[in-house]
Protein backbone atom coordinates (compact mmCIF):
# COMPACT_ATOMS: atom_id res chain seq x y z
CA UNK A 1 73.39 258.71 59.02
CA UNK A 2 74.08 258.00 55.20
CA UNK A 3 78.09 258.82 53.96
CA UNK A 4 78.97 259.85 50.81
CA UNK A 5 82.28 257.28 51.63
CA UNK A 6 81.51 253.90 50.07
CA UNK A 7 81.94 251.09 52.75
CA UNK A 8 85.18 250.47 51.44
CA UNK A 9 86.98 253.14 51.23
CA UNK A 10 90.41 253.86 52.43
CA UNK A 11 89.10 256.59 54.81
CA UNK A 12 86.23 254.37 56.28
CA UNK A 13 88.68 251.94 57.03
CA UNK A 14 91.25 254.25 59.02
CA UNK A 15 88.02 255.70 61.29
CA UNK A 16 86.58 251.67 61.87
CA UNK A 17 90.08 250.58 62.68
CA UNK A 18 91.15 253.49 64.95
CA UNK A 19 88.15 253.54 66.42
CA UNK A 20 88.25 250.04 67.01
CA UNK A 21 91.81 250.22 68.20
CA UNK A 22 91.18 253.13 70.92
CA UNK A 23 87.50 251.80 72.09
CA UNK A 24 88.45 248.17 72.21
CA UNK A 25 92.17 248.48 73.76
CA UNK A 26 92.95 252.28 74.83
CA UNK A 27 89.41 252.47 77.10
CA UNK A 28 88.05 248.88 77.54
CA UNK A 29 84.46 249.22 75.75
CA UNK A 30 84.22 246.55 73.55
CA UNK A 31 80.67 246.85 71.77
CA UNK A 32 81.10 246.22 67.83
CA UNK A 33 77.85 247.81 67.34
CA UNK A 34 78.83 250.88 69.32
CA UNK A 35 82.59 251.08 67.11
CA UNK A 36 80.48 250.84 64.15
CA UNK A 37 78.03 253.61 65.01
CA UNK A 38 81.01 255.93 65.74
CA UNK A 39 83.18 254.92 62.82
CA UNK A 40 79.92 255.59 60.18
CA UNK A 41 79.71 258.96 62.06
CA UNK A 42 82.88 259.64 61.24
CA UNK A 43 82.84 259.73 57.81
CA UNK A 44 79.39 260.95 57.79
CA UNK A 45 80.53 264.12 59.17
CA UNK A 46 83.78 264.48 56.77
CA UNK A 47 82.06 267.41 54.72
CA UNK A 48 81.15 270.44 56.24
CA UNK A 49 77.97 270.39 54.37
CA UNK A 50 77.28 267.08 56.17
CA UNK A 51 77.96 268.45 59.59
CA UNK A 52 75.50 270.99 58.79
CA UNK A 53 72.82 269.80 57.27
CA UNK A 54 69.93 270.82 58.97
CA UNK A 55 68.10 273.38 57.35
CA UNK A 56 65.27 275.55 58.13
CA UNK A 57 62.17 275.91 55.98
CA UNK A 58 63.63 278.59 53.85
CA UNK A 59 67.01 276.66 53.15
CA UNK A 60 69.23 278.73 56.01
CA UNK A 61 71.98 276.21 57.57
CA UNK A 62 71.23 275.65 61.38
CA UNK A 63 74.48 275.98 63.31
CA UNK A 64 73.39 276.08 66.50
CA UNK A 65 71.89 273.07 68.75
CA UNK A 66 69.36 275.63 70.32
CA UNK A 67 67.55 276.01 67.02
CA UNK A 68 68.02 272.41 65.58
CA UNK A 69 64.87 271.43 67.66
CA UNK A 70 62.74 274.13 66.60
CA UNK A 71 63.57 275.00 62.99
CA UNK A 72 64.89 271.67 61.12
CA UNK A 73 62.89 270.97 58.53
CA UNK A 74 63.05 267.63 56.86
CA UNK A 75 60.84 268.43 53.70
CA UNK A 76 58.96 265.21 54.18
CA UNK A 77 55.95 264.28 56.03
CA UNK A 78 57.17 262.49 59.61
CA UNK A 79 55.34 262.06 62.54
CA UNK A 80 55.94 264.37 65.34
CA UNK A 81 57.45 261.09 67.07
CA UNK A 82 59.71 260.43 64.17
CA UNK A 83 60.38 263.84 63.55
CA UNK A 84 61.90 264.12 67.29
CA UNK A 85 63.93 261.34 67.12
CA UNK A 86 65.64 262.02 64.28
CA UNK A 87 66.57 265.66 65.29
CA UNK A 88 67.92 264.44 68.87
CA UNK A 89 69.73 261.64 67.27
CA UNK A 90 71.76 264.06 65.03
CA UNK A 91 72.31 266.53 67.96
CA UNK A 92 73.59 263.83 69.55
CA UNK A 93 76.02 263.37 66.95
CA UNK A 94 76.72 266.85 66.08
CA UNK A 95 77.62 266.99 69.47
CA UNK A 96 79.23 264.28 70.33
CA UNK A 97 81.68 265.10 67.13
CA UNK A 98 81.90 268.02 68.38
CA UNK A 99 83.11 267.55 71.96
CA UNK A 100 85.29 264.45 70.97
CA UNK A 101 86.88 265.76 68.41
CA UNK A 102 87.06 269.65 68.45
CA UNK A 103 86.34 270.88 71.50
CA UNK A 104 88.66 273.70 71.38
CA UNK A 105 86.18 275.21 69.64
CA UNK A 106 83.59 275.23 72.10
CA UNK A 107 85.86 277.19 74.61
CA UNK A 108 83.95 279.70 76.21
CA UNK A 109 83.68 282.76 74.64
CA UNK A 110 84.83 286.01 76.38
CA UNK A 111 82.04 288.26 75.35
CA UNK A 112 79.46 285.25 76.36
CA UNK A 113 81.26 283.52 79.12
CA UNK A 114 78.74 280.69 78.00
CA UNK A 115 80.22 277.03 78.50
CA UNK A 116 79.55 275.53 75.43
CA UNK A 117 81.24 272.51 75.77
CA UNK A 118 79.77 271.77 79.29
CA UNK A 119 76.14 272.71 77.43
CA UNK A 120 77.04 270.01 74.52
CA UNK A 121 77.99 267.67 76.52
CA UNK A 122 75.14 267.60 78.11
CA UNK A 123 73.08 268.05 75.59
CA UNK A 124 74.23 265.24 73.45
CA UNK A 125 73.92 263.05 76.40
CA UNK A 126 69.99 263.94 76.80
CA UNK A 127 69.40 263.92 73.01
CA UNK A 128 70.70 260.26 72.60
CA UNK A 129 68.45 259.38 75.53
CA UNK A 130 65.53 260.84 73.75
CA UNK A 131 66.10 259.67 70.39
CA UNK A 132 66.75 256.49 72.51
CA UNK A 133 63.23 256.58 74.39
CA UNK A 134 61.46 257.44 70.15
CA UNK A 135 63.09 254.44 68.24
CA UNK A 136 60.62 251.60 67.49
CA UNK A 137 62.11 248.12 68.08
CA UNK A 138 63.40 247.14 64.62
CA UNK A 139 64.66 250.77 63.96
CA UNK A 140 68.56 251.57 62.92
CA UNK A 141 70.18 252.36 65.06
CA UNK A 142 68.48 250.34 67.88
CA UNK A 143 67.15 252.00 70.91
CA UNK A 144 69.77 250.26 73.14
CA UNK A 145 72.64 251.42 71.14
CA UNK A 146 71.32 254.97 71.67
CA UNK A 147 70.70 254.65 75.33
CA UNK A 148 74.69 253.31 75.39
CA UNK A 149 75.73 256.42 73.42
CA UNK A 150 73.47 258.50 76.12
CA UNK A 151 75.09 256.43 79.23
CA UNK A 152 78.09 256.30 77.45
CA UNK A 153 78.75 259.81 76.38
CA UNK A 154 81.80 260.89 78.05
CA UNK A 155 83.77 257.45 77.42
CA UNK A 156 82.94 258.28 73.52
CA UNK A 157 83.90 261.89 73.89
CA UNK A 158 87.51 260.78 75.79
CA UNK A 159 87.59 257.81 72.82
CA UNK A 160 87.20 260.71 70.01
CA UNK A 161 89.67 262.61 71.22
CA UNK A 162 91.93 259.91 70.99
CA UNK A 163 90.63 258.69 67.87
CA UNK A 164 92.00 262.23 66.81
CA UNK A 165 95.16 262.19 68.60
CA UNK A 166 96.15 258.69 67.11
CA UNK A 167 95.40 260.21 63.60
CA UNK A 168 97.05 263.17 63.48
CA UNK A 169 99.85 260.97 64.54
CA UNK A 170 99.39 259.15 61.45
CA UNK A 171 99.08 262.22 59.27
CA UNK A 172 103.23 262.88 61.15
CA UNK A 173 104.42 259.69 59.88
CA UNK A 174 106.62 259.67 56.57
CA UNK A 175 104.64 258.00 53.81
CA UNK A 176 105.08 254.04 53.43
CA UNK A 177 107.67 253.24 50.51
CA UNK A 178 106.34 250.82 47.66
């Protein structure tokens, strides 16, 4: 995933080194490559237009993961292969974000009763094991770093959640004086 956030921003920095902080100390994974992938996420998803941007043929956001598979249209010529991974790698973002880091908002529903947090979660864990199973060796991210994500998926969803706890802790604190 490509941010808008250059790699030394102020912002990219908080979400590498609370991510770091919670992975490495709070839950006991200690996989650079995995704090990375999370902390680029991060502020790859800080505009809404980022979360969403999947778009059908005719330019329509996609909100929901049902119709990410089917209608996502990348306006370039991919293989069906490459085409696949890509989609279940970003589901398995959007959903992971999601889940870790908002998943108040995928209550159920009282008109639905649908679980949509239980669904995500286990749809994000699948999709990374796709996308896993459809990256060439070379590729970024590697295939084994999306086969952690996939075995790892709940870990990363309790480490979000306290990625966000520890920052809106920091958005409490009194500003540092000069």
């Amino acid at each position: 995933m490509l941010s808008k956030i250059p790699p030394n921003h102020p912002l990219r920095r908080m979400f590498h080194g609370l991510v770091e902080q919670v992975f490495m100390t709070d839950i006991g994974i200690c996989d650079a490559s995995l704090t990375d992938y999370l902390s680029d996420m991060l502020a790859g998803f800080v505009h809404i237009d980022d979360i969403y941007r999947l778009r059908t043929i005719d330019g329509r956001i996609i909100r929901e993961v049902s119709q990410m598979q089917v209608d996502a249209d990348f306006g370039r010529a991919l293989t069906d292969a490459e085409r696949n991974r890509l989609i279940n790698q970003y589901i398995g973002d959007f959903t992971l974000f999601w889940t870790g880091l908002y998943p108040e908002t995928l209550r159920p529903r009282r008109s639905s009763g649908a679980n949509r947090l239980r669904e995500y979660l286990l749809q994000g864990k699948r999709s990374y094991g796709i996308a896993s199973e459809l990256t060439p060796a070379g590729k970024e991210p590697p295939p084994e770093l999306l086969a952690n994500l996939s075995a790892q998926f709940e870990c990363c969803v309790h480490g979000l959640q306290l990625v966000r706890t520890s920052w809106q802790q920091l958005a409490q604190q009194p500003p540092a004086e000069n």
